[in-house]
Protein backbone atom coordinates (compact mmCIF):
# COMPACT_ATOMS: atom_id res chain seq x y z
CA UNK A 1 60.62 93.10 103.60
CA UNK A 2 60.01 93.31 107.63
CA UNK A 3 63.14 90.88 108.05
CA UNK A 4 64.78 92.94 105.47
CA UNK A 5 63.81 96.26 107.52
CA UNK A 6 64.71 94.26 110.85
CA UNK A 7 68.31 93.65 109.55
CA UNK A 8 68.97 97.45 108.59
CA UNK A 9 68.01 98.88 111.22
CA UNK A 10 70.11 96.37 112.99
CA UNK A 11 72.96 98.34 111.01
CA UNK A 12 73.51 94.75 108.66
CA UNK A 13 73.38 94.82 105.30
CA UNK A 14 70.81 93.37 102.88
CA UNK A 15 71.40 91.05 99.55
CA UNK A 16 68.52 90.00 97.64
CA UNK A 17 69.37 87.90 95.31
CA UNK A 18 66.70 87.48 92.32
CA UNK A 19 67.24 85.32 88.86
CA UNK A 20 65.32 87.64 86.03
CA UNK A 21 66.57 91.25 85.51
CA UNK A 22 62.66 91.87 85.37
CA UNK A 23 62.19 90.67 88.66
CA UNK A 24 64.98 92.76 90.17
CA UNK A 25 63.15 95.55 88.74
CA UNK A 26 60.00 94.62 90.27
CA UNK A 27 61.52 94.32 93.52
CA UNK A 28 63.87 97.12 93.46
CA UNK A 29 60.31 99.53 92.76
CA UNK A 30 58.51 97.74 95.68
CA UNK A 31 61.13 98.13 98.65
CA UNK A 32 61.69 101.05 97.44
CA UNK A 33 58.33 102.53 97.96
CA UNK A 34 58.82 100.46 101.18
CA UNK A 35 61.53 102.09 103.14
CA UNK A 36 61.14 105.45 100.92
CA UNK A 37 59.74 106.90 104.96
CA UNK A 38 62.97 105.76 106.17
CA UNK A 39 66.52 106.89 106.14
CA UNK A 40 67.81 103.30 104.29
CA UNK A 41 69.21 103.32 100.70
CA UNK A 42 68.03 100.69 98.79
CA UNK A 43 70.16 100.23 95.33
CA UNK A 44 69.62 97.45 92.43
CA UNK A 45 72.47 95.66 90.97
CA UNK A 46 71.49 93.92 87.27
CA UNK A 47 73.08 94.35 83.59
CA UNK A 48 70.19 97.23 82.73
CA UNK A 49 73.23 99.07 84.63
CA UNK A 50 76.09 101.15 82.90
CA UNK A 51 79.37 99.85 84.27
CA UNK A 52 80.17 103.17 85.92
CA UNK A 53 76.77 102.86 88.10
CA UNK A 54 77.86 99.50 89.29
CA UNK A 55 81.41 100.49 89.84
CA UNK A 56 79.74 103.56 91.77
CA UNK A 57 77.20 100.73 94.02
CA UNK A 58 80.32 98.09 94.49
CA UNK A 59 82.56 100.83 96.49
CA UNK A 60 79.21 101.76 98.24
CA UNK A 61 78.75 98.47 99.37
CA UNK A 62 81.78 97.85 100.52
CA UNK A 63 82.01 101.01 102.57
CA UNK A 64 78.37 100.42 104.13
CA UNK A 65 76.79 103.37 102.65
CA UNK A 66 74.40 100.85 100.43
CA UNK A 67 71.72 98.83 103.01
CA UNK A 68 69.58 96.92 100.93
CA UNK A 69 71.34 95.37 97.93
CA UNK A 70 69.07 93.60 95.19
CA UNK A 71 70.63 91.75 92.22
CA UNK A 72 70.98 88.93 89.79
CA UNK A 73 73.65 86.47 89.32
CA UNK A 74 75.49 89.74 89.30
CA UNK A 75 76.10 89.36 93.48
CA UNK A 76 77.21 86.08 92.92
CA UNK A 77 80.76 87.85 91.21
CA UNK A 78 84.07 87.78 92.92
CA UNK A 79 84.09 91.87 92.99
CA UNK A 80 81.09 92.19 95.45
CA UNK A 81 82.50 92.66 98.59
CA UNK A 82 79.96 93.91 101.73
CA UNK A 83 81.06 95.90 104.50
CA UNK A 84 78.33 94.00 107.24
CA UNK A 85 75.99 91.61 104.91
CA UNK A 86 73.59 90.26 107.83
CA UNK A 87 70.87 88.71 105.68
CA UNK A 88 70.44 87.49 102.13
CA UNK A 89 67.21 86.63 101.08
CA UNK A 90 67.35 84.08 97.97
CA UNK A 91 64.03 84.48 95.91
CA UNK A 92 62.69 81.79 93.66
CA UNK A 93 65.76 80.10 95.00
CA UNK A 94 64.41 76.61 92.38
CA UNK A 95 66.90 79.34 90.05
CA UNK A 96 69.91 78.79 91.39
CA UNK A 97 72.71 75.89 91.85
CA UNK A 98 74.00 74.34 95.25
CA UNK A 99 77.32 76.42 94.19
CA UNK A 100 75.36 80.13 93.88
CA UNK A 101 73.69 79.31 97.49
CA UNK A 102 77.32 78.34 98.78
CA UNK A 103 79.16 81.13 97.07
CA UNK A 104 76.88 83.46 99.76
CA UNK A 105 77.50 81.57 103.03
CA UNK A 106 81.01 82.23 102.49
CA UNK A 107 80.61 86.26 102.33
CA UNK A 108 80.20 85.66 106.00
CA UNK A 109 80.12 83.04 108.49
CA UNK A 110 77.33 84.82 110.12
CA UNK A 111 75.04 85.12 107.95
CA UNK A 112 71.24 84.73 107.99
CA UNK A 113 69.42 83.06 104.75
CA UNK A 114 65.86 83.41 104.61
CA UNK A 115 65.26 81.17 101.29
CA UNK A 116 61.35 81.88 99.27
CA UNK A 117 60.15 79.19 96.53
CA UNK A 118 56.79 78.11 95.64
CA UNK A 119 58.13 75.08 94.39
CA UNK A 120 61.71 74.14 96.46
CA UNK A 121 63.75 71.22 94.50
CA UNK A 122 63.99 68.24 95.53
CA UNK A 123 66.90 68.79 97.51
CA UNK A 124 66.14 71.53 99.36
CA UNK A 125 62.74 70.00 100.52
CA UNK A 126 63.95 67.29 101.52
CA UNK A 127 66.91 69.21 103.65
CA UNK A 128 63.56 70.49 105.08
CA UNK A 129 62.06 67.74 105.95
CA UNK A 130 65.08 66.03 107.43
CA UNK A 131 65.47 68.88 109.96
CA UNK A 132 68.21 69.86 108.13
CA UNK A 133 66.78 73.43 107.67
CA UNK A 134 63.83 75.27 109.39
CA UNK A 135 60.48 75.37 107.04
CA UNK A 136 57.55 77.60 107.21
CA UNK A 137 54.40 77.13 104.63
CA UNK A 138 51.99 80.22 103.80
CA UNK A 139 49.08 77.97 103.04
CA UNK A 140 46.43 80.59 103.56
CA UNK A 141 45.92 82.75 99.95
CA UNK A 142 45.36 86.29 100.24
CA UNK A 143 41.56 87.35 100.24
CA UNK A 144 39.48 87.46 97.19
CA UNK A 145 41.98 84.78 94.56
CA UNK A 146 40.45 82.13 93.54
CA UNK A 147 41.71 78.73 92.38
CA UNK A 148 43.35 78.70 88.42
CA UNK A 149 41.06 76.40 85.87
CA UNK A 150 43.96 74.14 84.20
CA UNK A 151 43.53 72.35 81.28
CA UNK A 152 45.62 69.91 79.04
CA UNK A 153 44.92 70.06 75.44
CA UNK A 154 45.90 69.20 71.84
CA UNK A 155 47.08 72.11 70.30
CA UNK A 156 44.70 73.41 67.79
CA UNK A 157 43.95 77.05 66.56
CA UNK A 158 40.07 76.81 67.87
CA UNK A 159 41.47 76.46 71.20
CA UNK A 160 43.98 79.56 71.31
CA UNK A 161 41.14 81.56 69.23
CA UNK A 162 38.76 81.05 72.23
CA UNK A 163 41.03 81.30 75.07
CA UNK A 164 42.36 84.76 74.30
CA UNK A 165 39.05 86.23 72.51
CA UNK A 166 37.57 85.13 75.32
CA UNK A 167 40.19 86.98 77.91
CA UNK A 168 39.72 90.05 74.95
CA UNK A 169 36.12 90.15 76.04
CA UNK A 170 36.50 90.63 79.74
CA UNK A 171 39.23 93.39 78.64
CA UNK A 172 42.18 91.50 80.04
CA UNK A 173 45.54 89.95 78.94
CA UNK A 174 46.91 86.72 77.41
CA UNK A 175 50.38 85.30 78.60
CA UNK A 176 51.54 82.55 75.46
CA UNK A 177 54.16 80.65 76.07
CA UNK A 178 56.62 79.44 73.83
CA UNK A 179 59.81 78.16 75.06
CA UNK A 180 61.68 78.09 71.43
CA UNK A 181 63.59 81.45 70.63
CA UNK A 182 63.89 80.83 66.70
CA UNK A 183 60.45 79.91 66.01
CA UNK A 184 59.24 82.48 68.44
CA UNK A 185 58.83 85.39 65.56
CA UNK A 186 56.94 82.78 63.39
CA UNK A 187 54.76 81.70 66.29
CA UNK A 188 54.02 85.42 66.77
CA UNK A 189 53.27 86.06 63.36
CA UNK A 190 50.53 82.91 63.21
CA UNK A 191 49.25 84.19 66.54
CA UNK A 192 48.19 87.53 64.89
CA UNK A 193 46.55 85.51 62.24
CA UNK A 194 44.21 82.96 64.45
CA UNK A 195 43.57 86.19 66.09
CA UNK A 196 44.24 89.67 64.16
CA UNK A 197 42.12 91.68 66.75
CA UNK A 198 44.86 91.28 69.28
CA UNK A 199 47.88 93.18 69.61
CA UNK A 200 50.76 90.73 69.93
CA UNK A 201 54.13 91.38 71.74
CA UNK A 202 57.42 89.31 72.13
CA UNK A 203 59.71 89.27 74.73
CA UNK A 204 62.65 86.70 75.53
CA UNK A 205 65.85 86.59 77.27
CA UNK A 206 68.14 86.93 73.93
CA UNK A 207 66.66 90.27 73.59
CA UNK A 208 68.37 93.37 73.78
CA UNK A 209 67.98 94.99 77.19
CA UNK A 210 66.39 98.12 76.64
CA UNK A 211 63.89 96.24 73.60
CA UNK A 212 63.02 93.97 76.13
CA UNK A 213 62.00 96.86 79.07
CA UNK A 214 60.22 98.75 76.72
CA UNK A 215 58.15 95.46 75.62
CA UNK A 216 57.63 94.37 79.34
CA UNK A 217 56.54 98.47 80.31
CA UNK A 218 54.08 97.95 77.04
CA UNK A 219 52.69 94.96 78.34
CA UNK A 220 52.19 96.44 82.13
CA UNK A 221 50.64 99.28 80.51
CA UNK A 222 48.31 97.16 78.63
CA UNK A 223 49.04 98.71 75.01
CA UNK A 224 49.02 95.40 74.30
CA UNK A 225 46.85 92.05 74.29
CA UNK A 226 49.41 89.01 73.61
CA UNK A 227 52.53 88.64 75.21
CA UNK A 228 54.28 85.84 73.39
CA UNK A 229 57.39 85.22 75.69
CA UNK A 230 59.83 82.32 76.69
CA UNK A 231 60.13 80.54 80.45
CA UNK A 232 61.33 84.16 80.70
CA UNK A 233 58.24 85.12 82.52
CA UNK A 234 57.75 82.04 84.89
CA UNK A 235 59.65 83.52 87.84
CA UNK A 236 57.40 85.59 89.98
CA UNK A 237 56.44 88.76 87.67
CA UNK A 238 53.46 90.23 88.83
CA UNK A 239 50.60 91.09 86.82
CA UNK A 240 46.85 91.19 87.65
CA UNK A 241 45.80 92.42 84.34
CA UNK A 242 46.65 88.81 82.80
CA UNK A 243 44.12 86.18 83.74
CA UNK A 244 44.91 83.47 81.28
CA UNK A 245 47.74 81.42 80.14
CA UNK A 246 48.52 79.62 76.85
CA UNK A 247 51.65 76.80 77.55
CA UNK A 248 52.82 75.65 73.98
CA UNK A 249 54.33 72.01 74.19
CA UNK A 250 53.90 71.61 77.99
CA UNK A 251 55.60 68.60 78.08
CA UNK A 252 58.52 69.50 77.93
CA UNK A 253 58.37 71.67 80.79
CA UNK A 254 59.44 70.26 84.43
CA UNK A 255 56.91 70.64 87.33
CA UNK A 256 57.81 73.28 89.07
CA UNK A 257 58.29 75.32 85.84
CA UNK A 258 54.58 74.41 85.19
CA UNK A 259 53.84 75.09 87.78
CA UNK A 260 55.29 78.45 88.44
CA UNK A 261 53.75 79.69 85.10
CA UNK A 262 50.53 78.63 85.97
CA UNK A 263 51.12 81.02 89.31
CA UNK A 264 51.86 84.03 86.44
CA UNK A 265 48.16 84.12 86.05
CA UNK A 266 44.66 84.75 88.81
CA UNK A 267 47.06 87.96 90.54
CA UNK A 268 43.83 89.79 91.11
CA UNK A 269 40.30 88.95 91.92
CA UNK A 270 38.85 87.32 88.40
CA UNK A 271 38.56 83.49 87.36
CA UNK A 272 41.94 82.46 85.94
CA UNK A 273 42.41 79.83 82.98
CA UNK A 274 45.65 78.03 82.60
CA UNK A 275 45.83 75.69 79.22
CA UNK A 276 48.80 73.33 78.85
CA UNK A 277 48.90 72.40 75.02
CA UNK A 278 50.81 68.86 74.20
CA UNK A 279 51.19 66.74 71.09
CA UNK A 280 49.92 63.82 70.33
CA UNK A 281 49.36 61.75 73.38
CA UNK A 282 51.13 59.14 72.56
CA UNK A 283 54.53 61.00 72.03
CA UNK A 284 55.15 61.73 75.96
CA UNK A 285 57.31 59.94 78.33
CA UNK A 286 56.35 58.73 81.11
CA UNK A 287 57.61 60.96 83.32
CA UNK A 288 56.09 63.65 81.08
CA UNK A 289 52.25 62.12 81.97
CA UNK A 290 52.89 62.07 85.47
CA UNK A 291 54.25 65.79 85.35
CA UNK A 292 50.42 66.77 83.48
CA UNK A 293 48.58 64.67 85.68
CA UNK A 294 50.22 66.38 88.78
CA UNK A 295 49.53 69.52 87.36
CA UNK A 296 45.97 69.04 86.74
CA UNK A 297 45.46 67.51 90.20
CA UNK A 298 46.69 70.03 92.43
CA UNK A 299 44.34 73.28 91.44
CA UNK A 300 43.69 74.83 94.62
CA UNK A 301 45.70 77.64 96.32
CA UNK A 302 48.77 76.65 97.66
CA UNK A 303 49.19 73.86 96.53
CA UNK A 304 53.05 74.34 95.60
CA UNK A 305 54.55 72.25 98.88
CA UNK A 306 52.42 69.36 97.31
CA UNK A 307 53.70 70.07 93.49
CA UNK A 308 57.04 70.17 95.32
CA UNK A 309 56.67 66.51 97.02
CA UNK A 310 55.15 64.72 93.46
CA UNK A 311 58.30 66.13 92.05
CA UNK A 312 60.64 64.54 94.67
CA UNK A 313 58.17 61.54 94.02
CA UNK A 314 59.08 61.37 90.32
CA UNK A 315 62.55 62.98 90.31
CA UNK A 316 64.17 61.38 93.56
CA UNK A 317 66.04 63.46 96.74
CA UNK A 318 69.20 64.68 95.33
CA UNK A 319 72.45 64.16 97.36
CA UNK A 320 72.49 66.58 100.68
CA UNK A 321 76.44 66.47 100.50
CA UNK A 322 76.89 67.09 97.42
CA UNK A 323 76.09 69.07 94.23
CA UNK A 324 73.01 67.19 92.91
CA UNK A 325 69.30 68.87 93.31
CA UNK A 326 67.58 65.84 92.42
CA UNK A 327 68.02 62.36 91.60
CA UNK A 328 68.02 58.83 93.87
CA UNK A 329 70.61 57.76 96.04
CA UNK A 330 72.42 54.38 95.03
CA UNK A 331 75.52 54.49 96.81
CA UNK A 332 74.47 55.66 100.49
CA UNK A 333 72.06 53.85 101.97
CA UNK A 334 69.09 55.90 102.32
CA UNK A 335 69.04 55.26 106.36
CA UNK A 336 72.07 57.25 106.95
């Protein structure tokens, strides 16, 4: 936000570019509130828009009137065109391709990218530590949080019953993820059976926009217990309420996903509890064990750049030149 704020009044324009229509939201309310003492309009670009309102922001943008722009994919479109874009800050950038990052330099030549991940891919941390790009690491966590409990487990009804009757008792909520959109509504439906006292939402990315608001602005508000909801949630929503997290068939997960879900959880000041549930043992790859075992190794705060460098351990650099984010190099000898 201050490099934001040091752009505009600068007289440059602003693009944030988010992945998740939620998070756009999130941001759009918190810069908002920001700069509301200050003379700078600050607009959000995302498909909870009627066409009209984004015809009405794109002719804003272009004629400068619009100084802090934040959006989805949305930005990425042919028909955004910005009068004097000086920044664009890229959150959660693990989201997007080598092509979306690209797409931006060319808006300008002279344009600043200040890039935010937990969890950068392969690629990009190795760009990093090449010298390719300048890297700064937040390694001190704010006051107060304390380190999430992880566990990996069979799945088994005793376990999920605990968890969130536990989390009940201490009057908090329960995240439950479950990356499969068809069997979501079943999952749901056993969910309220292991554990009728709860009151079980569902939210996914298939969902129609406004269903899908009202079930987030339900679950904010805490009329309910359960949030049963896809990788949806994983990229930086923010919500201290819910201190534990239930990861259905956590193998199949990468990483960083893991461990950006785990991050969904210990917002506030209370003891968080992250449980990764997995089939039988002896059905993961290998690849698969080394993801659970990374996961259960690095617990403490800030431990993402770490995450980060076991996952270009198992998942290889990625080409710098061209378009892959991870991956080894065969062809170019790693030297040059």
């Amino acid at each position: 936000m201050r490099a934001a704020f040091k752009a505009v009044e600068n007289s440059r324009q602003v693009a944030v570019l988010v992945p998740t229509t939620l998070l756009a939201q999130q941001h759009y309310d918190n810069f908002s509130q920001r700069f509301s003492p200050f003379p700078a309009r600050v607009v959000m670009l995302s498909r909870f828009q009627s066409p009209k309102e984004v015809r009405a922001i794109l002719k804003d943008l272009e004629a400068g009137s619009v100084d802090v722009v934040i959006g989805t994919h949305r930005l990425l479109q042919q028909d955004v065109r910005f009068r004097n874009l000086g920044l664009v800050i890229i959150d959660e950038e693990q989201w997007f391709g080598v092509r979306h990052k690209e797409r931006l330099k060319q808006l300008r030549t002279q344009v600043d990218v200040l890039t935010l991940t937990a969890t950068p891919i392969p690629r990009t941390l190795q760009m990093a530590m090449s010298g390719v790009r300048d890297m700064s690491v937040i390694e001190t966590p704010p006051p107060g949080r304390l380190a999430i409990k992880s566990q990996v487990l069979r799945f088994s009804d005793t376990a999920v019953r605990e968890a969130i009757v536990r989390e009940l008792g201490r009057g908090g909520q329960t995240f439950f993820v479950h990356n499969r959109v068809q069997t979501m509504e079943r999952m749901a439906a056993h969910l309220k059976e292991v554990v009728p006292e709860a009151r079980v939402v569902m939210a996914h990315g298939q969902m129609d926009e406004r269903l899908l608001e009202s079930v987030m602005l339900q679950f904010v508000r805490r009329e309910a217990d359960v949030l049963v909801a896809s990788a949806i949630i994983q990229s930086g929503l923010d919500l201290p309420s819910a201190n534990t997290i239930l990861v259905n068939r956590a193998d199949t997960f990468g990483l960083a996903q893991l461990y950006q879900l785990r991050g969904r959880v210990g917002r506030a000041g209370h003891q968080a509890y992250a449980y990764f549930f997995v089939p039988d043992e002896g059905a993961l790859t290998g690849d698969a064990q080394k993801r659970l075992v990374a996961i259960q190794e690095f617990t403490e705060l800030g431990s993402g750049f770490r995450i980060a460098a076991a996952d270009l351990e198992i998942r290889g650099a990625g080409n710098l030149l061209g378009k892959q984010q991870s991956g080894h190099i065969a062809a170019v000898g790693l030297d040059l």
